[in-house]
N, C-alpha and C. Protein backbone atom coordinates (compact mmCIF):
# COMPACT_ATOMS: atom_id res chain seq x y z
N UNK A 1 -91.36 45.83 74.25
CA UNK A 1 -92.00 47.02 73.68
C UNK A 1 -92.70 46.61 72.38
N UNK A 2 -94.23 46.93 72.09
CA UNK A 2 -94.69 46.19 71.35
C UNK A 2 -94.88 47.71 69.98
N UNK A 3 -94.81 47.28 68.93
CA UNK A 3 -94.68 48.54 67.73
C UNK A 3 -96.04 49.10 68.17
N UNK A 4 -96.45 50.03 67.16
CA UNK A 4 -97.69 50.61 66.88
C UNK A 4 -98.46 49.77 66.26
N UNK A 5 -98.27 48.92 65.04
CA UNK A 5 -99.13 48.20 64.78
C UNK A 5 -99.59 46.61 65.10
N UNK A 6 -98.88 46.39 66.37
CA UNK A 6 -99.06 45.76 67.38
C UNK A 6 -100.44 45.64 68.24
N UNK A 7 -99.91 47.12 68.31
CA UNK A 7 -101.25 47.85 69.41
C UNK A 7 -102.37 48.08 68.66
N UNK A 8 -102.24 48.16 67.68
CA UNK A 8 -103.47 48.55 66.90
C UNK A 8 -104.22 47.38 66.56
N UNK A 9 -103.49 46.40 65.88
CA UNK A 9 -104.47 44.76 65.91
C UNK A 9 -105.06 44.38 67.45
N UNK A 10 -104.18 45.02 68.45
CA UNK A 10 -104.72 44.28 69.50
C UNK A 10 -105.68 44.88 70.04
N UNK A 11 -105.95 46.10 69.84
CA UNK A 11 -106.93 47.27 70.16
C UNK A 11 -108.37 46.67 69.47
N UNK A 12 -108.17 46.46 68.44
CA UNK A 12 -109.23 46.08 67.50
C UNK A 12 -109.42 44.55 67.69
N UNK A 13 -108.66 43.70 68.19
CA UNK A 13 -108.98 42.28 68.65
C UNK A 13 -109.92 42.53 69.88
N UNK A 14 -109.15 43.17 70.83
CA UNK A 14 -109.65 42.97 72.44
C UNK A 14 -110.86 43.82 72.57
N UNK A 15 -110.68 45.07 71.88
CA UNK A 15 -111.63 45.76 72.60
C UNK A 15 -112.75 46.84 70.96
N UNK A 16 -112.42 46.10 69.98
CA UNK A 16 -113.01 46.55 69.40
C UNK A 16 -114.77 46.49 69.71
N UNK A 17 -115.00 45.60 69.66
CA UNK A 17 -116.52 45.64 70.30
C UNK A 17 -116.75 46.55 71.61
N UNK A 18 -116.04 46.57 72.44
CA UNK A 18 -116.21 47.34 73.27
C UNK A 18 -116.61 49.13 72.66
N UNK A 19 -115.63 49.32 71.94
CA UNK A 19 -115.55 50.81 71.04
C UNK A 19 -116.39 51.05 70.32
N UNK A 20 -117.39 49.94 69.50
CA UNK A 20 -118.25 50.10 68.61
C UNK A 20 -119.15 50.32 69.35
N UNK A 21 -119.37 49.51 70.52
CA UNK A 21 -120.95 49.96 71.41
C UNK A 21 -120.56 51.37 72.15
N UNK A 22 -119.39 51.78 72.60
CA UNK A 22 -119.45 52.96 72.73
C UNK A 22 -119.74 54.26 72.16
N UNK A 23 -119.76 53.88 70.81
CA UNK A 23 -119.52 54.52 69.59
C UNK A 23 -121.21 54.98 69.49
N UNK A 24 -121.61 53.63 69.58
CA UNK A 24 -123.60 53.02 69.01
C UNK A 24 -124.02 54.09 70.05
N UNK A 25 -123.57 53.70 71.54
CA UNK A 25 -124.74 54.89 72.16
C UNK A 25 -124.47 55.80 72.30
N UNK A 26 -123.66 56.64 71.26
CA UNK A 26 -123.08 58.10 71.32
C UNK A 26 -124.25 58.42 70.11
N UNK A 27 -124.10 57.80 68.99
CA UNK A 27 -124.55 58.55 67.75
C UNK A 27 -126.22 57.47 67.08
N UNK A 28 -126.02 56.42 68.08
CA UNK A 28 -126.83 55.89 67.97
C UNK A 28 -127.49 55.12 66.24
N UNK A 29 -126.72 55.11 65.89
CA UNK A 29 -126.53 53.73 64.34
C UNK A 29 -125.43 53.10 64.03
N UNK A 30 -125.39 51.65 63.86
CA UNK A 30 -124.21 51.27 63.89
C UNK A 30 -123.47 51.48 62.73
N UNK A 31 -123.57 51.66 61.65
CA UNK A 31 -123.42 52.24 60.83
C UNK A 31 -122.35 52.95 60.81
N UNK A 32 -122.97 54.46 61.69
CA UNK A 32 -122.17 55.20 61.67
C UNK A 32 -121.28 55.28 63.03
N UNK A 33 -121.72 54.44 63.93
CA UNK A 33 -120.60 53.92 65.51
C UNK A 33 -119.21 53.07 64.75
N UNK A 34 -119.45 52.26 63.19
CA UNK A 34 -118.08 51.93 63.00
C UNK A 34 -117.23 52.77 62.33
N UNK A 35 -118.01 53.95 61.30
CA UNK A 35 -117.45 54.87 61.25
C UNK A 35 -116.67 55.26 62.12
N UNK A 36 -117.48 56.01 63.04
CA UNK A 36 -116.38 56.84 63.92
C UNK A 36 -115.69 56.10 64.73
N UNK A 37 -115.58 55.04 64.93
CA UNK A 37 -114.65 54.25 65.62
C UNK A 37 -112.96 54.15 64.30
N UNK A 38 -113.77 53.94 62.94
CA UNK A 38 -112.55 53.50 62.09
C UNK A 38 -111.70 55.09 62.04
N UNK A 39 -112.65 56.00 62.03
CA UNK A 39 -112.03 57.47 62.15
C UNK A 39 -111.40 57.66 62.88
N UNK A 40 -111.56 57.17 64.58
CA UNK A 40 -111.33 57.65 65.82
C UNK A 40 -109.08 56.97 65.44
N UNK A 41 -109.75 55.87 65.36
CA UNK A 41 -108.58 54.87 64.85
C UNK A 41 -107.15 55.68 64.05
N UNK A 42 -107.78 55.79 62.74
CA UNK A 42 -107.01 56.49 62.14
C UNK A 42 -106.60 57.86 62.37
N UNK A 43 -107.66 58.87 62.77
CA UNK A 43 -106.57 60.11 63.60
C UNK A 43 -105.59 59.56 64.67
N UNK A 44 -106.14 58.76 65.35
CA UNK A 44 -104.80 58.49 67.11
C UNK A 44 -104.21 57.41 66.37
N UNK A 45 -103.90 56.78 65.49
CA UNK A 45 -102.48 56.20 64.81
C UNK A 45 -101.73 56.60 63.65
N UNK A 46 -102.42 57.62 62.69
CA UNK A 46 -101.70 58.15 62.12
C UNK A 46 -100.56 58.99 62.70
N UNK A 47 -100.81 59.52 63.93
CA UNK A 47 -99.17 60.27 64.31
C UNK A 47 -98.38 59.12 65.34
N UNK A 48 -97.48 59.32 64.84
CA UNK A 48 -96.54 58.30 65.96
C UNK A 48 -96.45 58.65 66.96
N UNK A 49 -96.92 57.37 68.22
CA UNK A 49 -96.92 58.14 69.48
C UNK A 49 -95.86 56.81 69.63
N UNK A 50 -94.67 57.25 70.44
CA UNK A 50 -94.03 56.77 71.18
C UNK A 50 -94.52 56.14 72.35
N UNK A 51 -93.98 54.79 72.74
CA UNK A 51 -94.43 54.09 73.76
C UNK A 51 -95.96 53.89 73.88
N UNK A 52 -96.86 53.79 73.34
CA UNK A 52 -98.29 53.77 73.07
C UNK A 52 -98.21 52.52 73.43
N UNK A 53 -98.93 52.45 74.83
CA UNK A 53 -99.86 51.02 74.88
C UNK A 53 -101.23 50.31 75.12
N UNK A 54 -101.52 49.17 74.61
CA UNK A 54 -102.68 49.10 74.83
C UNK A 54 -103.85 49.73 75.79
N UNK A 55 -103.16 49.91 76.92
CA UNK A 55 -104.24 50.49 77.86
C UNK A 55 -104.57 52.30 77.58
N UNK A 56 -103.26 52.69 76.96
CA UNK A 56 -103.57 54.38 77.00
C UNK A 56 -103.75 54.23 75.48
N UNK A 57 -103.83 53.04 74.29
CA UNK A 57 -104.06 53.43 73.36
C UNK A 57 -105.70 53.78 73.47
N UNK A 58 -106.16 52.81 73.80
CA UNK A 58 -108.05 52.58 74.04
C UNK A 58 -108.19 53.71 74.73
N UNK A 59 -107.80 54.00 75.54
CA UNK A 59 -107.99 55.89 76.21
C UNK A 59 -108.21 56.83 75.16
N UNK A 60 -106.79 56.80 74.30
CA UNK A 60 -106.63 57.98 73.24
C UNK A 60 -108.08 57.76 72.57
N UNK A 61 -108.36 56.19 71.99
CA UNK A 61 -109.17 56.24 70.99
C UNK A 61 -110.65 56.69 70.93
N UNK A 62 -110.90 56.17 72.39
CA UNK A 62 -112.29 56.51 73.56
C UNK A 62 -112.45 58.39 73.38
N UNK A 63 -111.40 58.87 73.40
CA UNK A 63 -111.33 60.17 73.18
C UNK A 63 -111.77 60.86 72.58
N UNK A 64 -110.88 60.31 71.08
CA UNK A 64 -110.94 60.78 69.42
C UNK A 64 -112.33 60.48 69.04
N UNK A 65 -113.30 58.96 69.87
CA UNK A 65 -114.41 58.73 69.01
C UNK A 65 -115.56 59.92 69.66
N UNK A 66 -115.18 60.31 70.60
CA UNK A 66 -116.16 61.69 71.36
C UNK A 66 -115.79 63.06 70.60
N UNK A 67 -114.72 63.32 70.44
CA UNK A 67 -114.14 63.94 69.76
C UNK A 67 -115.09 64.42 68.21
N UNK A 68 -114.62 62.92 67.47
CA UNK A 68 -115.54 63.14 66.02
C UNK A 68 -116.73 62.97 66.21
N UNK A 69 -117.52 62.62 66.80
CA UNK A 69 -118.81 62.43 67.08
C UNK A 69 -119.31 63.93 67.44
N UNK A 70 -118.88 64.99 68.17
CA UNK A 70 -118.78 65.82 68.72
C UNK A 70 -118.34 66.82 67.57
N UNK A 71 -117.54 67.41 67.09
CA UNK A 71 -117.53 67.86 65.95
C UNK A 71 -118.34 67.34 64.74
N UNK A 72 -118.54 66.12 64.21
CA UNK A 72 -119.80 65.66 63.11
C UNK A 72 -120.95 66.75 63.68
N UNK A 73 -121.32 66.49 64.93
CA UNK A 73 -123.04 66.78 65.06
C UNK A 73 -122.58 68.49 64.88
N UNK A 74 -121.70 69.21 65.22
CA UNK A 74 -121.32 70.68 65.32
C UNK A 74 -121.50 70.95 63.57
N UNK A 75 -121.14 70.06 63.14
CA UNK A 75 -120.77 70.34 61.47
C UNK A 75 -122.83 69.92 60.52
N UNK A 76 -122.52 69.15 60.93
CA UNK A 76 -124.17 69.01 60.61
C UNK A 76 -125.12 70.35 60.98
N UNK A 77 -125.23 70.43 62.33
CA UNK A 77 -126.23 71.64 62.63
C UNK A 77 -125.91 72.97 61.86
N UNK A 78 -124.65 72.94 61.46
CA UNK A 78 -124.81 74.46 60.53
C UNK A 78 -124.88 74.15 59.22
N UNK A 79 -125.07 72.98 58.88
CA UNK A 79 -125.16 72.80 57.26
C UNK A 79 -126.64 72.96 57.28
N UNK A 80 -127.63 72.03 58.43
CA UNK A 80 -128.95 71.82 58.81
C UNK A 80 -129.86 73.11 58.97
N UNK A 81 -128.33 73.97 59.08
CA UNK A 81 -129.50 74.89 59.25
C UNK A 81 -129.55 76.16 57.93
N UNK A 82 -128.72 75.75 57.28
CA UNK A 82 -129.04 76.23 55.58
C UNK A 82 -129.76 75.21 54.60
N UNK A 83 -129.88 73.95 55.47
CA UNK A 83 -130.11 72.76 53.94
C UNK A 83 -131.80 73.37 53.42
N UNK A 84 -132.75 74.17 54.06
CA UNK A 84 -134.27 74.42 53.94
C UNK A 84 -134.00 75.49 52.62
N UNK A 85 -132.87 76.36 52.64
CA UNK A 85 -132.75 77.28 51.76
C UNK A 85 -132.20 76.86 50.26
N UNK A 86 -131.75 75.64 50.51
CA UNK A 86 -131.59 74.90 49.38
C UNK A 86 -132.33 73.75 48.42
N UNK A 87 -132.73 72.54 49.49
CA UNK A 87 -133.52 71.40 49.22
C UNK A 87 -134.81 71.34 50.43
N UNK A 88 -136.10 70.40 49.60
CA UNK A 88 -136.56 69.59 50.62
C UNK A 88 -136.68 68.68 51.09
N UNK A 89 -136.93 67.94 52.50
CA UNK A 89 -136.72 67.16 52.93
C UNK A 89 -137.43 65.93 51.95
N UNK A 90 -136.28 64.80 51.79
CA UNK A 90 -137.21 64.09 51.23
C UNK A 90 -138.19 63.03 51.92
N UNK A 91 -137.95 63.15 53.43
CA UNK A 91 -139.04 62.19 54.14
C UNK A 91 -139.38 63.68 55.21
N UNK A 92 -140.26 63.19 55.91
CA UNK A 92 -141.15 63.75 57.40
C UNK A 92 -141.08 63.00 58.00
N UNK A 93 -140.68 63.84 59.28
CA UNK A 93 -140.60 62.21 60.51
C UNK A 93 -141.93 62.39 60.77
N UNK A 94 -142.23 61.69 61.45
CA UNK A 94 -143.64 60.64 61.71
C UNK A 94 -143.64 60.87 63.27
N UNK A 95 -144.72 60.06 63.74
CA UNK A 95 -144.78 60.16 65.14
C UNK A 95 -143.84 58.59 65.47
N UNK A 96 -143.02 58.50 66.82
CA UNK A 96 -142.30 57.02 66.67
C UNK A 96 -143.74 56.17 67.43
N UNK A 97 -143.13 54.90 66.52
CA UNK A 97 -144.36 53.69 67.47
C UNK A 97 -143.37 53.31 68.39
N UNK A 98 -144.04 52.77 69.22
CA UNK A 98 -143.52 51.88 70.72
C UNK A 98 -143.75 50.70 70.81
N UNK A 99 -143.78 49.68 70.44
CA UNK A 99 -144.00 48.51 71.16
C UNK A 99 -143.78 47.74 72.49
N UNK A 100 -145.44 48.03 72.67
CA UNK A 100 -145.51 47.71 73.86
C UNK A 100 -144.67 48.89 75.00
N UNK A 101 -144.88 48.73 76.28
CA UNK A 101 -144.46 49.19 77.53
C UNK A 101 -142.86 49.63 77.37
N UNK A 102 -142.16 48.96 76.45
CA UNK A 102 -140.73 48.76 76.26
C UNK A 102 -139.84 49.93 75.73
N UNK A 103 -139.26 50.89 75.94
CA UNK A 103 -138.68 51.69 75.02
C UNK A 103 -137.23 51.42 75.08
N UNK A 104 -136.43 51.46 74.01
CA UNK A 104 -135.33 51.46 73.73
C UNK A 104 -134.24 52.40 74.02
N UNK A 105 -133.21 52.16 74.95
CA UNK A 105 -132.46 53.20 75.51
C UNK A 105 -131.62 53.59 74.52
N UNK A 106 -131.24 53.02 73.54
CA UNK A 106 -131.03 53.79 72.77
C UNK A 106 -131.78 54.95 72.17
N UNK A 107 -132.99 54.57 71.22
CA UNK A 107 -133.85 55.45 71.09
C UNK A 107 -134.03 56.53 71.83
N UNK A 108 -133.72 56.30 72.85
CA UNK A 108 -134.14 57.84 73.70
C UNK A 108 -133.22 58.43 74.08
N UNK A 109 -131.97 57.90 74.35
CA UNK A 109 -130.23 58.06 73.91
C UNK A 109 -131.01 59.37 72.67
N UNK A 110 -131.20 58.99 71.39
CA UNK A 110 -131.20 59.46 69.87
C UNK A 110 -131.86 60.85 70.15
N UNK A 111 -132.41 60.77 71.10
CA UNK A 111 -133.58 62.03 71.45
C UNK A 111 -132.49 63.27 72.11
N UNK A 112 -131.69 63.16 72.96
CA UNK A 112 -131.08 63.96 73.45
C UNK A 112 -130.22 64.76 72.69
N UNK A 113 -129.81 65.65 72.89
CA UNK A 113 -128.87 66.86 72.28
C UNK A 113 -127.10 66.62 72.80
N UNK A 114 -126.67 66.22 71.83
CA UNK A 114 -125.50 65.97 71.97
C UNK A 114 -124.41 65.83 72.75
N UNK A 115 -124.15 67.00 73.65
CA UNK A 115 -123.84 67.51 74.65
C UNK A 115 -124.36 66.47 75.73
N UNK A 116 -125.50 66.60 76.17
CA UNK A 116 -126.33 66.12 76.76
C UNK A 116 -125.85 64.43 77.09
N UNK A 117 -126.49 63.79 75.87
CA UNK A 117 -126.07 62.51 75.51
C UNK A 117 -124.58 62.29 75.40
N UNK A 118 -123.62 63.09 75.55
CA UNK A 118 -122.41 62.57 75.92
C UNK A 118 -121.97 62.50 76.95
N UNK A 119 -122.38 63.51 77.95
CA UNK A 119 -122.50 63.56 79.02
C UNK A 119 -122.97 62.40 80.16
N UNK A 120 -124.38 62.11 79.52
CA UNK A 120 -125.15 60.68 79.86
C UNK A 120 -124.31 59.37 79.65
N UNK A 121 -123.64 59.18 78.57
CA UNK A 121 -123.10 58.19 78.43
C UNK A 121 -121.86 58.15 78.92
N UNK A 122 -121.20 59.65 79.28
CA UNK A 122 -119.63 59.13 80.29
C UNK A 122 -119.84 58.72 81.32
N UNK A 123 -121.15 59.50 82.07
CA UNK A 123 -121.63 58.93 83.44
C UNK A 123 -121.57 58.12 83.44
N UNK A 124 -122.74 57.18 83.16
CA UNK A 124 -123.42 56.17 83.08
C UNK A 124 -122.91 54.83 82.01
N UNK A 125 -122.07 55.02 81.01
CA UNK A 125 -121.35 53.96 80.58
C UNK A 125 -120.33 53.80 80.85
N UNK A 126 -119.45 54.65 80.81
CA UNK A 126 -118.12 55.10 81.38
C UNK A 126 -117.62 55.18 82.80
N UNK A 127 -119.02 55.39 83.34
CA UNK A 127 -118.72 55.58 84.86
C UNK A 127 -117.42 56.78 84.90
N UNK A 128 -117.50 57.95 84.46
CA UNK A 128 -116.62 58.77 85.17
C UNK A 128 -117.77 59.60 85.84
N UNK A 129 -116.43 60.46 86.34
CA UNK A 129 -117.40 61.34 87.48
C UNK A 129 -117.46 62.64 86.64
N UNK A 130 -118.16 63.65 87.56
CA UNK A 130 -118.42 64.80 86.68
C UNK A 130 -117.03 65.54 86.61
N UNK A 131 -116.29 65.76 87.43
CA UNK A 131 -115.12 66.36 87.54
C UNK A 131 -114.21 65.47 85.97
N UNK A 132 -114.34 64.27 86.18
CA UNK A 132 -113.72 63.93 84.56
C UNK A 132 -113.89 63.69 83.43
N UNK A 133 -115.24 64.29 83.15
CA UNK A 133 -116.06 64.78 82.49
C UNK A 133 -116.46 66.01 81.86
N UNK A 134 -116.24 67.03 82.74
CA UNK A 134 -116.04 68.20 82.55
C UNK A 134 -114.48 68.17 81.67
N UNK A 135 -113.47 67.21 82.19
CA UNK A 135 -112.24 67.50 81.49
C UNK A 135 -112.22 67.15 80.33
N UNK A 136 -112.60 65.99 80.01
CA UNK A 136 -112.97 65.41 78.92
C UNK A 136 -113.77 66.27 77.62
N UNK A 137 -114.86 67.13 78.02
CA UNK A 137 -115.64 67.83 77.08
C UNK A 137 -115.31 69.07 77.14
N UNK A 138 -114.36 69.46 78.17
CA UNK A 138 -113.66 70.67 78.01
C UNK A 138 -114.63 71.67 79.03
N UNK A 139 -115.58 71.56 79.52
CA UNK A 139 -116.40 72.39 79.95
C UNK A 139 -116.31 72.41 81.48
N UNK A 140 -117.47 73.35 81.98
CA UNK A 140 -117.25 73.49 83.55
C UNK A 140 -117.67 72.52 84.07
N UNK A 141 -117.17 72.08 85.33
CA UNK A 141 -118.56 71.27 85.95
C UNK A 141 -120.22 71.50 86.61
N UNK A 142 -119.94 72.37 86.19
CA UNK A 142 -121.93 72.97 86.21
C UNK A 142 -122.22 72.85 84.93
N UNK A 143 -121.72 73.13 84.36
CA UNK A 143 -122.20 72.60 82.54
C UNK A 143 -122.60 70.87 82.80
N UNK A 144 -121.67 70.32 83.29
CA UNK A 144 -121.90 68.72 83.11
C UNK A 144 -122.70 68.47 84.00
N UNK A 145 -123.30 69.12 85.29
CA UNK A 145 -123.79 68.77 86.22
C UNK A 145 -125.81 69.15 85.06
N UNK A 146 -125.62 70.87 84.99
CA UNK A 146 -126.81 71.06 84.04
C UNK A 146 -127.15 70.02 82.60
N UNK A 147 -125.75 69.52 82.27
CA UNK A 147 -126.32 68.64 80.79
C UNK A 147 -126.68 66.83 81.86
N UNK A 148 -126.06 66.61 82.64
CA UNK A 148 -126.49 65.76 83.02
C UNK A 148 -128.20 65.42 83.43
N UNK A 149 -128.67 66.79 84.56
CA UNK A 149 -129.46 66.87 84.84
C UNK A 149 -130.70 66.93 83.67
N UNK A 150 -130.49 67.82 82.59
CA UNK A 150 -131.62 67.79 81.87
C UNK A 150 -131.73 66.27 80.93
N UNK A 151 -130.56 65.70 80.87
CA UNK A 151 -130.78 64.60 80.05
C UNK A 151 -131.29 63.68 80.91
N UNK A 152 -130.75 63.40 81.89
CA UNK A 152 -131.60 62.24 83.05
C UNK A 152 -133.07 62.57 83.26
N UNK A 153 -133.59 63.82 83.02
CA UNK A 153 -134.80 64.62 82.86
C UNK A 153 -135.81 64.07 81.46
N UNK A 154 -135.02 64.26 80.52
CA UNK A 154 -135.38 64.07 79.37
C UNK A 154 -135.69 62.20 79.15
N UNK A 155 -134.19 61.42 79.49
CA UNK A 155 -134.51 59.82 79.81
C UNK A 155 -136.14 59.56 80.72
N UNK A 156 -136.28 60.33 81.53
CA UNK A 156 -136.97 59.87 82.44
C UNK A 156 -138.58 60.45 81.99
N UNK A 157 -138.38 61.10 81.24
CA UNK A 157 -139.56 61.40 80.58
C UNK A 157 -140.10 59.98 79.45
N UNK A 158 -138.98 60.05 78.96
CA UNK A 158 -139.17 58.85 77.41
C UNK A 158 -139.65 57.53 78.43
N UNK A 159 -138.41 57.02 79.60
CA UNK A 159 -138.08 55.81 79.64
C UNK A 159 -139.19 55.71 81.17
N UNK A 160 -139.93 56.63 81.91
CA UNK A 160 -140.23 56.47 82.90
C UNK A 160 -138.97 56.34 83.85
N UNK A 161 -139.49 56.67 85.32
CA UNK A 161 -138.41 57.30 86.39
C UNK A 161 -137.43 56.37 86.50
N UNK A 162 -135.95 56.96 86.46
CA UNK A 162 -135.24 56.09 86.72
C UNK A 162 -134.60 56.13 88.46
N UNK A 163 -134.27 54.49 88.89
CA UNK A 163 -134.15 54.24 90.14
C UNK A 163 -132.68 54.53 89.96
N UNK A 164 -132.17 55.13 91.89
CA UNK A 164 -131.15 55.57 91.49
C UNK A 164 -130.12 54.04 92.09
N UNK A 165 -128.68 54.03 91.78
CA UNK A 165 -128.09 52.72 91.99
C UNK A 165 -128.16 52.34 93.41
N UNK A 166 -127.98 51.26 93.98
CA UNK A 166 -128.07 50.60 95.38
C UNK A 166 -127.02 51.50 96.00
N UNK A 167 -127.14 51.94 96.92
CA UNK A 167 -126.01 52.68 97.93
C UNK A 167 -125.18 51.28 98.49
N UNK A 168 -124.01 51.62 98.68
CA UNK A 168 -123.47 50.58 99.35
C UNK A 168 -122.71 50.86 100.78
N UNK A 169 -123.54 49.89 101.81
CA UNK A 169 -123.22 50.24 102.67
C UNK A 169 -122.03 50.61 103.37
N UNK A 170 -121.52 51.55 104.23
CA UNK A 170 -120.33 51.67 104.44
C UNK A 170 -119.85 51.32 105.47
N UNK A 171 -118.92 50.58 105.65
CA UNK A 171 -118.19 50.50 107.09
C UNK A 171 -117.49 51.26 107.52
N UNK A 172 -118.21 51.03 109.06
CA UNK A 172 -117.16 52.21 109.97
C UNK A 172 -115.96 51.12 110.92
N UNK A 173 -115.12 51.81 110.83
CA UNK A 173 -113.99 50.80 111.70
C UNK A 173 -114.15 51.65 113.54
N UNK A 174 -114.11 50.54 114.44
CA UNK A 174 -114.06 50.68 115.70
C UNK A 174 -112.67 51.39 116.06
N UNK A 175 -112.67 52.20 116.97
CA UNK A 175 -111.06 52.43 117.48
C UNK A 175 -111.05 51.92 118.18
């Protein structure tokens, strides 16, 4: 039985990189992907979980970093949407350049609405399905099916059409 802070060096040995890029195409700066990874960290080890191991610790943490990422952007949009009554902006966004044919999936990750883009990235990085997805964000699965759809909508606008994965063929067994 290995302690808690066992699991925690080894979390951050084995799979810390893993968590930070999960982190990157959630909020999209790394910056703030080690943030919420060091956050994610410290909420799911500050309480003692009994028997915590590596494999369900990286679960918990995978969680917590959707979690704060997910509340941050909730907490931002209502500050965002008093900050005009207070200050002005001190830059204007601009139109983005492209170089070349190439766009950055992140970048267009950055474009989507939260929801949306978390959605995109359990699919599609995570590989869960919508059914554990919906559990995960708490919502229905027509919610995840609609945030999926408009964000693969939205990718495919930025990034041009995306192909869908190789089907794999199935075998049928003879009786």
């Amino acid at each position: 039985m290995s302690t808690q802070d066992d699991v925690v060096e080894s979390l951050i040995a084995t799979r810390g990189r893993a968590l930070r890029g999960y982190a990157y195409l959630l909020c999209g700066n790394l910056d703030d992907a080690e943030d919420l990874v060091q956050d994610a960290l410290v909420k799911t080890f500050s309480r003692r979980r009994a028997g915590l191991e590596l494999d369900s610790a990286e679960a918990y943490v995978r969680r917590t970093i959707l979690t704060v990422y997910l509340d941050g952007w909730r907490r931002r949009g209502r500050w965002a949407a008093r900050l005009h009554l207070t200050a002005e902006p001190s830059q204007t966004a601009g139109p983005e350049s492209s170089t070349g044919d190439r766009v950055d999936v992140v970048a267009a990750l950055r474009r989507l609405p939260p929801q949306q883009r978390a959605c995109v990235v359990l699919r599609f990085y995570e590989d869960l399905t919508v059914t554990e997805i919906a559990r995960r964000l708490a919502v229905s699965e027509g919610a995840v099916k609609r945030y999926l759809s408009m964000g693969v909508h939205s990718l495919e606008g930025v990034l041009g059409p995306i192909r869908p994965a190789p089907t794999q063929t199935l075998l049928v067994r003879e009786r």
